[in-house]
N, C-alpha and C. Protein backbone atom coordinates (compact mmCIF):
# COMPACT_ATOMS: atom_id res chain seq x y z
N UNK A 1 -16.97 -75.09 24.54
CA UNK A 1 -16.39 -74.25 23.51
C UNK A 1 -17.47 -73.33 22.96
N UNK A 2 -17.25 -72.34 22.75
CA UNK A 2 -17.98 -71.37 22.76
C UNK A 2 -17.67 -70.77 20.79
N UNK A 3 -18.80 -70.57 19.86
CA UNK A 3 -18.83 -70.33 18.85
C UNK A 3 -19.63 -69.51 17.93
N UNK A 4 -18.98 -69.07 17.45
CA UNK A 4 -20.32 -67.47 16.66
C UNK A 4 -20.21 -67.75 15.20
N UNK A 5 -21.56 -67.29 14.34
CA UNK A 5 -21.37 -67.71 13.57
C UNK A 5 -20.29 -66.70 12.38
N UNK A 6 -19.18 -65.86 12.69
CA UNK A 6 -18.19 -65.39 12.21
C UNK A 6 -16.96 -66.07 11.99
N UNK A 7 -17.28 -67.40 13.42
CA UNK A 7 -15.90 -68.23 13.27
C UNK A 7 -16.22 -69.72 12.26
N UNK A 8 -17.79 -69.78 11.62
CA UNK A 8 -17.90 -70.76 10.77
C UNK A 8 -17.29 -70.68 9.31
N UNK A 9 -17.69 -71.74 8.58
CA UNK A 9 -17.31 -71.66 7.26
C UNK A 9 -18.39 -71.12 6.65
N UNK A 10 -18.75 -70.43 5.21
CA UNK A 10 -19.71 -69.78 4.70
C UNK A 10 -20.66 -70.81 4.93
N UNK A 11 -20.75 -71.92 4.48
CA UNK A 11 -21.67 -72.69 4.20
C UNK A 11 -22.58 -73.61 5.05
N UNK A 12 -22.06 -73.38 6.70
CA UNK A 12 -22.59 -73.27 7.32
C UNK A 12 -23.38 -72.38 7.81
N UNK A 13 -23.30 -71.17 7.46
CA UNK A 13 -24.31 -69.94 7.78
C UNK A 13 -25.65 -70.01 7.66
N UNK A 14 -26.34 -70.48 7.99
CA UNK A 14 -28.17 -70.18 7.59
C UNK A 14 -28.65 -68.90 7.47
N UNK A 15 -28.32 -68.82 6.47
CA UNK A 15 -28.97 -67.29 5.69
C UNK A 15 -29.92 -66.13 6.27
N UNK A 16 -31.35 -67.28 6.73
CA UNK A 16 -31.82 -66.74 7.98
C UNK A 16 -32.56 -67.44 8.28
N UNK A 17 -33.01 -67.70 9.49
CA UNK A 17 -33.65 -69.10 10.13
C UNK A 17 -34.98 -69.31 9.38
N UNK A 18 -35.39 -68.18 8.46
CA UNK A 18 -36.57 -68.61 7.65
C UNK A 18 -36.04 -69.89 6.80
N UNK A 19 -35.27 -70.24 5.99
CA UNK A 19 -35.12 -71.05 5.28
C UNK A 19 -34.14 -72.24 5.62
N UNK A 20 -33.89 -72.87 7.10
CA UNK A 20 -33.56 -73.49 7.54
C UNK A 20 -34.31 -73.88 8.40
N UNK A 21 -34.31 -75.29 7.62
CA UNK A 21 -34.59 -76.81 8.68
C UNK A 21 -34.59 -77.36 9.69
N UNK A 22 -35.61 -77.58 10.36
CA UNK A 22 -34.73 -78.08 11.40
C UNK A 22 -34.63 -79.65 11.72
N UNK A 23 -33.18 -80.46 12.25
CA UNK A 23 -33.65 -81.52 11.88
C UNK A 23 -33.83 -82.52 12.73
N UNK A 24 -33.70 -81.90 14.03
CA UNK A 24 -34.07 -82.61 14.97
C UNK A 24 -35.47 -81.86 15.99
N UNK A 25 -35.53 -82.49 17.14
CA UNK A 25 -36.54 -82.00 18.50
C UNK A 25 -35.54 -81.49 19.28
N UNK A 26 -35.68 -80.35 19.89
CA UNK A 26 -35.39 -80.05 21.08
C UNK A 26 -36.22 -79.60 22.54
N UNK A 27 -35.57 -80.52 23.54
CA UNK A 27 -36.30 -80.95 24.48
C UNK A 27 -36.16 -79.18 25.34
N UNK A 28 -35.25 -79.10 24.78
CA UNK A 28 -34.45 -77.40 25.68
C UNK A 28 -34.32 -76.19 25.05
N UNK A 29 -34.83 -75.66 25.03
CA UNK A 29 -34.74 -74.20 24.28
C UNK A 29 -34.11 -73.39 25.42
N UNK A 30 -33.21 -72.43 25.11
CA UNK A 30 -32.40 -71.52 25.83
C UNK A 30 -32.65 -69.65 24.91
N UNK A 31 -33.47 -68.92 25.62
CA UNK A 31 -33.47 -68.09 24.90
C UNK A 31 -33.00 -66.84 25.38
N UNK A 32 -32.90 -65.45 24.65
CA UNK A 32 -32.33 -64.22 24.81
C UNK A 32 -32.68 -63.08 23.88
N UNK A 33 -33.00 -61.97 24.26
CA UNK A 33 -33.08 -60.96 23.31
C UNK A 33 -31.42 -60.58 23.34
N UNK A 34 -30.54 -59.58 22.84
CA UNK A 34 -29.73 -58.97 22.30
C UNK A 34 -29.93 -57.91 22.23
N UNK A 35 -29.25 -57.01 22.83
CA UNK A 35 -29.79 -55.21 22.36
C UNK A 35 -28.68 -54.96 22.45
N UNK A 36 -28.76 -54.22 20.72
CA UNK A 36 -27.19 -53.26 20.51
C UNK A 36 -27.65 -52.26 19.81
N UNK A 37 -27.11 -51.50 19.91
CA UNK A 37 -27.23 -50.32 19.72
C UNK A 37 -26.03 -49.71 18.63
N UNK A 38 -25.69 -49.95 17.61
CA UNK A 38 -25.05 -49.16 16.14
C UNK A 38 -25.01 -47.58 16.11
N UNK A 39 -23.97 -47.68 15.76
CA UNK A 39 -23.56 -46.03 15.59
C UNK A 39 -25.02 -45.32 13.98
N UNK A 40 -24.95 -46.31 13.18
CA UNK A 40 -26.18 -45.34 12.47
C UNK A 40 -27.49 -45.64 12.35
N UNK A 41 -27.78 -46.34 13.75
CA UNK A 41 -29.42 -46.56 13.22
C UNK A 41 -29.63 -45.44 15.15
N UNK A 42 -31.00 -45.25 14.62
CA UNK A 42 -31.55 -44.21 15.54
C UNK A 42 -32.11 -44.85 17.07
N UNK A 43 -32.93 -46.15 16.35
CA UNK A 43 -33.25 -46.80 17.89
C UNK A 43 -32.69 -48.18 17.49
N UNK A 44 -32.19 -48.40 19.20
CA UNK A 44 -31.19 -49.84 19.49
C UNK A 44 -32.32 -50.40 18.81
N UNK A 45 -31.70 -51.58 18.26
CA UNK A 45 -32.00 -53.46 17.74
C UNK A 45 -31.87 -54.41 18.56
N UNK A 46 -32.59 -55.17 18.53
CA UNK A 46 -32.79 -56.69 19.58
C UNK A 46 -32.79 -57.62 19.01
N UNK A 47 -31.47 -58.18 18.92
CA UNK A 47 -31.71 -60.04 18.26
C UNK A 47 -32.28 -60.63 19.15
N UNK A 48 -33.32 -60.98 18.54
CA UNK A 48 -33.93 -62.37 19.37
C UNK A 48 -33.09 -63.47 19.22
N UNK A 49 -32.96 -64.56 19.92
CA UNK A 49 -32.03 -65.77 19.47
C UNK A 49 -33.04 -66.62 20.02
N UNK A 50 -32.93 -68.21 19.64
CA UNK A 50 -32.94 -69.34 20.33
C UNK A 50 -31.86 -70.54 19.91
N UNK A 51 -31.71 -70.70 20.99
CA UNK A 51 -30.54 -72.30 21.13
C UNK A 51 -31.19 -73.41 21.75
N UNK A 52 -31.56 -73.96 20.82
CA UNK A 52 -32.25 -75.64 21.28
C UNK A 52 -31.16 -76.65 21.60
N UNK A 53 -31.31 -77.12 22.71
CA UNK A 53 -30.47 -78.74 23.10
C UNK A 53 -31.10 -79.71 22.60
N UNK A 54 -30.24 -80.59 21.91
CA UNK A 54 -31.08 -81.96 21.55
C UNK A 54 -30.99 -83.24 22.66
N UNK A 55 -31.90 -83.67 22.18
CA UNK A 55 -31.90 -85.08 23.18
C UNK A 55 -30.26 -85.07 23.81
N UNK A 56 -29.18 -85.01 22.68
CA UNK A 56 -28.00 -85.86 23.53
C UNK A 56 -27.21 -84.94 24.15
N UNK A 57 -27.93 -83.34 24.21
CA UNK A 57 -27.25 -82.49 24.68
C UNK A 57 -26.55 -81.17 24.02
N UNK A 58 -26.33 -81.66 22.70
CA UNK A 58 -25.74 -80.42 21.35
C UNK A 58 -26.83 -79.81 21.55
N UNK A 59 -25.85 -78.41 21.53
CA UNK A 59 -26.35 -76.80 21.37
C UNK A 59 -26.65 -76.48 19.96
N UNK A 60 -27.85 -76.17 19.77
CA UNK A 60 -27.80 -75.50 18.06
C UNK A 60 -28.55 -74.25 17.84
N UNK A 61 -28.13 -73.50 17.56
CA UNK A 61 -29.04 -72.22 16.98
C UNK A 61 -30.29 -72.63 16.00
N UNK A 62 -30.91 -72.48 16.81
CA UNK A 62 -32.35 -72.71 15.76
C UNK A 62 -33.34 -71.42 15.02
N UNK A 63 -33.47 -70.49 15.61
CA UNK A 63 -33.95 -69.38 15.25
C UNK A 63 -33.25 -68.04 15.67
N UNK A 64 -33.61 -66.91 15.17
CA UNK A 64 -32.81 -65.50 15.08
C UNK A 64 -34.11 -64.65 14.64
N UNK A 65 -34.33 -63.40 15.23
CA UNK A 65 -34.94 -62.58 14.46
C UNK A 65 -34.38 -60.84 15.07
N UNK A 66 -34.61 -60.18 14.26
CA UNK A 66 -33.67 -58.70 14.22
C UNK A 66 -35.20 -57.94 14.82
N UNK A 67 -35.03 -57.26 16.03
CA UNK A 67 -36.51 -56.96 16.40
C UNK A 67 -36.27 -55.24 17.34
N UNK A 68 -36.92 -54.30 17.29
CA UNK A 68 -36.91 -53.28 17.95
C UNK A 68 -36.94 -53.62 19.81
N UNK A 69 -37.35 -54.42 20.15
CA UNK A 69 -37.35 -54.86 21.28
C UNK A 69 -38.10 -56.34 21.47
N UNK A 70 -37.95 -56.40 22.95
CA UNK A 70 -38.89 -58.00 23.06
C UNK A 70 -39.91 -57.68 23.77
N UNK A 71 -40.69 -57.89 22.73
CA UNK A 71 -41.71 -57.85 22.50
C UNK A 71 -42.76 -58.91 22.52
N UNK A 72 -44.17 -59.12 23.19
CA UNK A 72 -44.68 -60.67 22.95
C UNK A 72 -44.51 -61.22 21.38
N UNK A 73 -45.50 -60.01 20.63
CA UNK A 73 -45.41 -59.73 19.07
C UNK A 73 -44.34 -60.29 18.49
N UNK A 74 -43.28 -59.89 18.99
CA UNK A 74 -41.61 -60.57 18.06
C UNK A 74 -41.53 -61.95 18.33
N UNK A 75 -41.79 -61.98 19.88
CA UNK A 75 -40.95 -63.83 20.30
C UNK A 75 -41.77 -64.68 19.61
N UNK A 76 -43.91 -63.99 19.44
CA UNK A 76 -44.17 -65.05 19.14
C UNK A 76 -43.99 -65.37 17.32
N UNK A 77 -43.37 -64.17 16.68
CA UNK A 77 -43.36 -64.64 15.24
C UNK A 77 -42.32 -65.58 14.95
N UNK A 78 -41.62 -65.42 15.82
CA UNK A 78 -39.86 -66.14 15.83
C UNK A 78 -40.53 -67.62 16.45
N UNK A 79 -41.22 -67.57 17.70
CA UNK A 79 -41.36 -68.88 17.94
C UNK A 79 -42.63 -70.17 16.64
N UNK A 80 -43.07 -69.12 16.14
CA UNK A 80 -44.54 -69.52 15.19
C UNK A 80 -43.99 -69.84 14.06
N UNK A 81 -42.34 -69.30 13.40
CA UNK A 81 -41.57 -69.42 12.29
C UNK A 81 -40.72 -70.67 12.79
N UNK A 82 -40.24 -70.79 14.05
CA UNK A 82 -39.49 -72.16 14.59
C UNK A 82 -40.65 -73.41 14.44
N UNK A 83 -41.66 -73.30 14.86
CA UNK A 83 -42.63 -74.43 14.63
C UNK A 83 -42.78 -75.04 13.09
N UNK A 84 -42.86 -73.83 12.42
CA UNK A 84 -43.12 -74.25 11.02
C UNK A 84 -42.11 -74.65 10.17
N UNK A 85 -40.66 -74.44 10.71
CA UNK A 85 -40.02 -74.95 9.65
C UNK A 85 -39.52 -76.45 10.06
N UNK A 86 -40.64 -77.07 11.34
CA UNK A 86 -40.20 -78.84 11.25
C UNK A 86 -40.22 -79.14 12.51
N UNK A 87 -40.21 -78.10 13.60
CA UNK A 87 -40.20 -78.45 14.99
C UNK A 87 -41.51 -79.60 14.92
N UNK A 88 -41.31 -80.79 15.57
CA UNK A 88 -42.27 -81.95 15.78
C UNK A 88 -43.07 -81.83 17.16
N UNK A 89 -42.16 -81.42 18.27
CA UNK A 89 -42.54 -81.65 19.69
C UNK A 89 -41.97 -80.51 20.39
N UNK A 90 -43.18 -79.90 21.28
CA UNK A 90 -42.87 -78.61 21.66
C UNK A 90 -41.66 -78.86 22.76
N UNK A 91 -40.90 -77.98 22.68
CA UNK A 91 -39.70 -77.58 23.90
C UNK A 91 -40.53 -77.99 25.24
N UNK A 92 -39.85 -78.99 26.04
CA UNK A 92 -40.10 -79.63 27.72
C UNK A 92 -40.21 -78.23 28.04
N UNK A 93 -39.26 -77.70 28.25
CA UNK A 93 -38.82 -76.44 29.09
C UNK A 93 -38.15 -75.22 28.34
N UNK A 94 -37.85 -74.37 28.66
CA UNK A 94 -37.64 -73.33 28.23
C UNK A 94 -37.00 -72.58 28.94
N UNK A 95 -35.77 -71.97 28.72
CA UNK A 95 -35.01 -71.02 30.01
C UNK A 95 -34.56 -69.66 29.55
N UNK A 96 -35.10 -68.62 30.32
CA UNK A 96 -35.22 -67.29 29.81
C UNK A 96 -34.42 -66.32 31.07
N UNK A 97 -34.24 -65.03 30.28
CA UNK A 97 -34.25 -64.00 31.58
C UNK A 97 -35.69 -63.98 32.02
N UNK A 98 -35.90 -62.72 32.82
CA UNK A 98 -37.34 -61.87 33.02
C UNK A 98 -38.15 -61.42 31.81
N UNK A 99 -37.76 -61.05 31.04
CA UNK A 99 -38.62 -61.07 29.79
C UNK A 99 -39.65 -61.20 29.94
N UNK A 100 -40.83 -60.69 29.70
CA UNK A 100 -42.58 -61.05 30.01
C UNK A 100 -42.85 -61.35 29.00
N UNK A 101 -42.20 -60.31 28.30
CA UNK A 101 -42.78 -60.90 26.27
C UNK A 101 -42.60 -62.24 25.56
N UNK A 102 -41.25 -62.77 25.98
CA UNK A 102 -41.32 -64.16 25.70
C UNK A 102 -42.38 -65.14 26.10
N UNK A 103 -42.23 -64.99 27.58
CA UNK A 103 -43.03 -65.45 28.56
C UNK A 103 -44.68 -65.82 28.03
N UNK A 104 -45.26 -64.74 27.62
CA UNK A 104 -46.64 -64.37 26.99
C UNK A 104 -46.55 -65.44 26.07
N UNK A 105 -45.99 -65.15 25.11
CA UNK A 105 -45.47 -65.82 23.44
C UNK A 105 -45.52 -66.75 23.92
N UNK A 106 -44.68 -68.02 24.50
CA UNK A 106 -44.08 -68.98 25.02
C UNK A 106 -45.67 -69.56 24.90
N UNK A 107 -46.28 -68.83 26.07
CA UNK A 107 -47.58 -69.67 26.39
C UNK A 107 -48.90 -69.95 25.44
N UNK A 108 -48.64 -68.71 24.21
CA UNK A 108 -49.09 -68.59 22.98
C UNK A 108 -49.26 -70.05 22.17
N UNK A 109 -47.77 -70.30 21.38
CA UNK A 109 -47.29 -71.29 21.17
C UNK A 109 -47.17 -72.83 21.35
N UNK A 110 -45.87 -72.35 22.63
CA UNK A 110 -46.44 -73.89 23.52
C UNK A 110 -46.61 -74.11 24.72
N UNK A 111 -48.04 -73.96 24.88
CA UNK A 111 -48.55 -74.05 25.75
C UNK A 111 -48.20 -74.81 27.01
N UNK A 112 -47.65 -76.12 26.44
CA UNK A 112 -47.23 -76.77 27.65
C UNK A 112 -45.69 -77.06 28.12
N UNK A 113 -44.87 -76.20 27.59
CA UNK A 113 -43.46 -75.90 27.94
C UNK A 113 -43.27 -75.08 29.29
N UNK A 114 -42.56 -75.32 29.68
CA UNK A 114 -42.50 -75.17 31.64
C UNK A 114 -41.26 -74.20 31.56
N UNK A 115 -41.67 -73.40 32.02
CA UNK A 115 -40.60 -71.65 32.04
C UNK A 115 -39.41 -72.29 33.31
N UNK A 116 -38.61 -71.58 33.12
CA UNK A 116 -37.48 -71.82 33.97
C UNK A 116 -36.69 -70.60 33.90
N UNK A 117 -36.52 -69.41 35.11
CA UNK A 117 -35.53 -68.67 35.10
C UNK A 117 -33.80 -69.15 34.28
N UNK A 118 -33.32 -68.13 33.57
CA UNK A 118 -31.84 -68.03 33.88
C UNK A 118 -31.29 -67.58 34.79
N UNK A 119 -30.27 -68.95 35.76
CA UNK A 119 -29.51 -68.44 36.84
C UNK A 119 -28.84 -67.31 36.83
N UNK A 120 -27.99 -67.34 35.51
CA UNK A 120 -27.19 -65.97 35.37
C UNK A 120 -27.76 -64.66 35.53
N UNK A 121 -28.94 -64.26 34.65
CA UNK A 121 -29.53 -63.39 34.74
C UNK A 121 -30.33 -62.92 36.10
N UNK A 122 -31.20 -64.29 36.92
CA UNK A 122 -31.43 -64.06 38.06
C UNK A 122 -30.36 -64.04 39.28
N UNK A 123 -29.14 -64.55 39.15
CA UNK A 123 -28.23 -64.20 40.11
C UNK A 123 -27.78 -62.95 40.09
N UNK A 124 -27.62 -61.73 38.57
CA UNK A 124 -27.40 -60.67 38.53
C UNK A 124 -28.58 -59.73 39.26
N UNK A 125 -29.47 -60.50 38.92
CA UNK A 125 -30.75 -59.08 39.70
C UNK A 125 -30.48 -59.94 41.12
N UNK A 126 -30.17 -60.09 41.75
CA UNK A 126 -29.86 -60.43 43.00
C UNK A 126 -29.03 -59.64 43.61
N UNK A 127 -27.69 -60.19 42.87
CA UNK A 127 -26.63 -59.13 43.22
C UNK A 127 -26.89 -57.76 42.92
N UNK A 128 -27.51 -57.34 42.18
CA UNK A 128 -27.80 -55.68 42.19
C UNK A 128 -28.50 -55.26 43.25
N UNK A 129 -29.32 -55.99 43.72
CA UNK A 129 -30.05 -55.62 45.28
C UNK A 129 -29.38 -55.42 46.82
N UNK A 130 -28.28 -56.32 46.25
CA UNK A 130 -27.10 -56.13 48.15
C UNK A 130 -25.71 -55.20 48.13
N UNK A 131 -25.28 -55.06 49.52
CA UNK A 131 -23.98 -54.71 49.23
C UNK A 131 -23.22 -54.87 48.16
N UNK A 132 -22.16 -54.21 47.97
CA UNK A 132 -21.05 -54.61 46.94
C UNK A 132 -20.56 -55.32 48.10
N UNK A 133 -20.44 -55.04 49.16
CA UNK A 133 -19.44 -56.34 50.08
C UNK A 133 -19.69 -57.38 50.60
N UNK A 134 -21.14 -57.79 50.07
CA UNK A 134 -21.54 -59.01 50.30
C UNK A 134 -21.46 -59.52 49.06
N UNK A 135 -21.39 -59.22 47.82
CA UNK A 135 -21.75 -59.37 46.61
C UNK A 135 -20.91 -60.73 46.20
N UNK A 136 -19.58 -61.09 46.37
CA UNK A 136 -18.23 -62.01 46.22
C UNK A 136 -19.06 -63.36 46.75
N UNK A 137 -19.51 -63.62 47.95
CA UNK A 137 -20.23 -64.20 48.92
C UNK A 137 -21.21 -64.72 48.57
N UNK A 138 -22.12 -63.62 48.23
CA UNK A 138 -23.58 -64.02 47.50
C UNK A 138 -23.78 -64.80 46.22
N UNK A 139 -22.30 -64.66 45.61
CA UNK A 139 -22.55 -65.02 44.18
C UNK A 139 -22.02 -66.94 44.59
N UNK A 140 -20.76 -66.88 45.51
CA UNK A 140 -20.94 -68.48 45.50
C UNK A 140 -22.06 -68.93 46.07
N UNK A 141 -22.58 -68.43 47.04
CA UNK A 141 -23.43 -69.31 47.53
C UNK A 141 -24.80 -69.71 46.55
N UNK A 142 -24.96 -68.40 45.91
CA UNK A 142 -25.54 -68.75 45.34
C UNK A 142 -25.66 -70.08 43.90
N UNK A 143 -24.26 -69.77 43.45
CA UNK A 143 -23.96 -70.80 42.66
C UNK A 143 -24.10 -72.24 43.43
N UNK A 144 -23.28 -72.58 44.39
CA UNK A 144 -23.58 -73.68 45.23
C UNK A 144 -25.62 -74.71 44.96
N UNK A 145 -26.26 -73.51 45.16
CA UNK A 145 -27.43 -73.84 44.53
C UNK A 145 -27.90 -74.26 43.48
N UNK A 146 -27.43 -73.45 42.80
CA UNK A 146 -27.96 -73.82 41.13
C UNK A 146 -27.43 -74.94 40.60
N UNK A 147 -25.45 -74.96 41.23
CA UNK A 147 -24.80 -76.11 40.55
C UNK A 147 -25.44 -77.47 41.31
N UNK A 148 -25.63 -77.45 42.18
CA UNK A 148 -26.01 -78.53 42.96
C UNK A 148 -26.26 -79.71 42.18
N UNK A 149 -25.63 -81.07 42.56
CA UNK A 149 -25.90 -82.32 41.32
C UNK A 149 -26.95 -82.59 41.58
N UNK A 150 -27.69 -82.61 42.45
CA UNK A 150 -29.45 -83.31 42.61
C UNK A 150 -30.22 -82.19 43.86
N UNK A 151 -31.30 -82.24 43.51
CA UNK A 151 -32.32 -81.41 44.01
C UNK A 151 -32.56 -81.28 45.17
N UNK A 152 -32.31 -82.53 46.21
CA UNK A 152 -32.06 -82.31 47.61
C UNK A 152 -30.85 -81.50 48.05
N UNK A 153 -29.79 -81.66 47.52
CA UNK A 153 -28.15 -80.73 48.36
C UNK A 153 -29.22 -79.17 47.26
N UNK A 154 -29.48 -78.97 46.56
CA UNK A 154 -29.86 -77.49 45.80
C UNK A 154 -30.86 -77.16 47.16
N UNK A 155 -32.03 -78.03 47.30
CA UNK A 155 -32.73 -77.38 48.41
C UNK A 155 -32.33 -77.19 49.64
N UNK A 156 -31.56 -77.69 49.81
CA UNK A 156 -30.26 -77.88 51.20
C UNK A 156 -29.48 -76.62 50.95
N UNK A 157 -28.82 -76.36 50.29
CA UNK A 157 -28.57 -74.96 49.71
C UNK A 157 -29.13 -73.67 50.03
N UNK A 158 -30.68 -74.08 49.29
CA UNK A 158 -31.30 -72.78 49.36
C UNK A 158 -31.65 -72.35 50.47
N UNK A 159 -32.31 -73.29 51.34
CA UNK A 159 -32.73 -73.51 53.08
C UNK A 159 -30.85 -72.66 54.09
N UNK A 160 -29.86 -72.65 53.63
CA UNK A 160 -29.09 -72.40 54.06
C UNK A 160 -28.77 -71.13 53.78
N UNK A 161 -28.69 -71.09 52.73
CA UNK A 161 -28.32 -69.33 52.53
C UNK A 161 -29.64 -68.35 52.61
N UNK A 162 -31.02 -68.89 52.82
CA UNK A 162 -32.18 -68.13 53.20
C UNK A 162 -31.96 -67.68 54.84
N UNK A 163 -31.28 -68.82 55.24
CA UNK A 163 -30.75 -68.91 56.54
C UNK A 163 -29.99 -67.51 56.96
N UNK A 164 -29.11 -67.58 56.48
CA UNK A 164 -27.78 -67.09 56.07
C UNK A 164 -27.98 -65.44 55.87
N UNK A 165 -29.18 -64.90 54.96
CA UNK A 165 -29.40 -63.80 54.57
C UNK A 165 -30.65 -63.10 56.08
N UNK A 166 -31.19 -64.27 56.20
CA UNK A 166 -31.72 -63.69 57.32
C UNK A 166 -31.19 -62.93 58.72
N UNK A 167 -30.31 -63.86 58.95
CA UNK A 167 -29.32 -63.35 59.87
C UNK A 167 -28.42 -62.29 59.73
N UNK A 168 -28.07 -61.57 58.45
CA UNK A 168 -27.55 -60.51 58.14
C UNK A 168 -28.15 -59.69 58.05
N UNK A 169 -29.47 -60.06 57.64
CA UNK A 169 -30.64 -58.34 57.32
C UNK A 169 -30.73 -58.11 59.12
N UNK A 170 -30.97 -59.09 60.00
CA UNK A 170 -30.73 -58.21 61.40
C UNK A 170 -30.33 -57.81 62.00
């Protein structure tokens, strides 16, 4: 189920992640810039976001910041403001687009959190590289990979459609 904070009650709103708690660890951070662009401001805006998983799996918005772009500078004030308001134990992992700026930040911070592409985002720069008529094709197989329940059928996967693409580029 999917939720914004427009469909909460007021009093759930955190005002702004400066003055909210946090009250657990998260082992998972899921992050994203945002770029929109408003009819009266001159240059687009970039929400930064982060969504931490806790141990049992709940999604929670943990930090937000309103930023001209992503920037190392931005992720790492957002990530340096997430530490301080209670984070105990740095994020296992971390899952991003391409972003470099996070990336930088990330390693700023916490140092020993282990980067992990987003499939979504890396399956889109994929698909922008091939046919449109391979594109339908590319996208299950590719999913086939990512969803994969354990790491042998994923590498079984990947070994197959590397397969697979080879034989078409000739």
């Amino acid at each position: 189920m999917r939720t914004s904070f427009h469909h909460q009650p007021e009093a759930q709103h955190p005002k702004s992640s400066a003055i909210h708690k946090l009250p657990a660890d998260y082992p998972i951070f899921r992050v994203d810039g945002i770029h929109v662009q408003a009819r009266l401001e001159d240059e687009a805006q970039c929400l930064l976001v982060i969504i931490g998983a806790t141990p049992e799996g709940k999604k929670e918005l943990i930090g937000f910041q309103v930023g001209v772009r992503e920037s190392a500078q931005s992720w790492h004030e957002l990530l340096v403001e997430t530490k301080s308001r209670g984070l105990k134990i740095a994020p296992e992992i971390a899952v991003g687009d391409g972003a470099l700026g996070f990336w930088k930040a990330l390693d700023e911070v916490f140092p020993a959190t282990r980067h992990q592409r987003c499939w979504v985002h890396k399956t889109a720069n994929i698909l922008n590289k091939v046919a449109l008529s391979v594109q339908a094709n590319m996208k299950k197989d590719l999913r086939e990979v990512y969803s994969a329940p354990n790491r042998a059928l994923a590498v079984s996967g990947d070994r197959r459609l590397r397969r697979k693409i080879r034989s078409e580029v000739r």
